[in-house]
Protein backbone atom coordinates (compact mmCIF):
# COMPACT_ATOMS: atom_id res chain seq x y z
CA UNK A 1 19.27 -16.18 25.82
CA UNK A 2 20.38 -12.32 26.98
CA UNK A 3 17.19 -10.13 27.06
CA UNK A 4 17.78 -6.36 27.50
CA UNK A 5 20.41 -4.29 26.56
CA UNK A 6 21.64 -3.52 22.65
CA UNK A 7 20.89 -5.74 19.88
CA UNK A 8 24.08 -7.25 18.13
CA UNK A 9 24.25 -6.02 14.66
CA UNK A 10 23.02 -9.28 13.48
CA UNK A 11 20.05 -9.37 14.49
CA UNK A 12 19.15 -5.17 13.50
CA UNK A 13 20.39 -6.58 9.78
CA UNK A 14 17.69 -9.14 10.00
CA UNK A 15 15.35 -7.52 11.79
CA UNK A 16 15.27 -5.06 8.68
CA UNK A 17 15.58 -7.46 5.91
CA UNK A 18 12.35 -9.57 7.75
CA UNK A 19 10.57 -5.73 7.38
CA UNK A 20 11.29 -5.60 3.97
CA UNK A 21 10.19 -8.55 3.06
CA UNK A 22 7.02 -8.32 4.77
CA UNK A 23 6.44 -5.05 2.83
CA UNK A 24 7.01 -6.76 -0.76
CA UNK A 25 5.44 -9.83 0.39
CA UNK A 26 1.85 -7.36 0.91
CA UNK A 27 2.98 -5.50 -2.43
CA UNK A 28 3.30 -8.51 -4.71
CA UNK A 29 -0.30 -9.80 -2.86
CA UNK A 30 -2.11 -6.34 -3.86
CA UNK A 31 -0.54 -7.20 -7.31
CA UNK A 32 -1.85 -10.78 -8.08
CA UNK A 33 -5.29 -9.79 -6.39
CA UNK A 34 -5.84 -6.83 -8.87
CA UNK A 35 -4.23 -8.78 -12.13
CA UNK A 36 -7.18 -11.86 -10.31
CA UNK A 37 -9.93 -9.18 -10.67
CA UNK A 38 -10.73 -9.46 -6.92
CA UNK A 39 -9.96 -5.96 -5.63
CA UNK A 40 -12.85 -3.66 -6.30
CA UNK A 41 -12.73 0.01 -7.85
CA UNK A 42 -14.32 2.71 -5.40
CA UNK A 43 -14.08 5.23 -7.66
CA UNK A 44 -17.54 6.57 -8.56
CA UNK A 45 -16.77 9.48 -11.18
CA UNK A 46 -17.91 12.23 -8.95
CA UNK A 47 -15.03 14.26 -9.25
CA UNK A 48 -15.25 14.03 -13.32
CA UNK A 49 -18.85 15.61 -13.54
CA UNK A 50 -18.71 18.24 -16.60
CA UNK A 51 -17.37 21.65 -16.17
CA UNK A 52 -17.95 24.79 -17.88
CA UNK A 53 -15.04 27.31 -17.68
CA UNK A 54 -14.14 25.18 -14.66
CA UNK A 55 -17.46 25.61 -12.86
CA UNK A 56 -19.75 22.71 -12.36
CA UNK A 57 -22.77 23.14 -13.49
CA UNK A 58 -26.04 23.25 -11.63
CA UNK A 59 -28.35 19.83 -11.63
């Protein structure tokens, strides 16, 4: 096994298919765990609070 020195071409070309399947691999989990229901929304509507003329009004 060489260590050091340039990578062969072969192994760049895999080295950036393995990245982008790691990438779609996390992208199609995040998928199936939001169509499950088990990713939770951290919204909390603060930032739709009713305006007036584009102010917020007072509480």
């Amino acid at each position: 096994m060489r260590t050091g020195g340039k990578p062969t071409g072969t192994s760049v070309e895999v080295a950036a298919a393995m990245e982008i399947l790691v990438v779609l691999v996390i992208f199609v989990l995040l998928t199936v765990a939001s169509a499950a229901g088990l990713t939770r929304d951290s919204r909390d509507s603060l930032d739709w609070q009713p305006t007036q003329d584009g102010s917020r009004q007072p509480r």
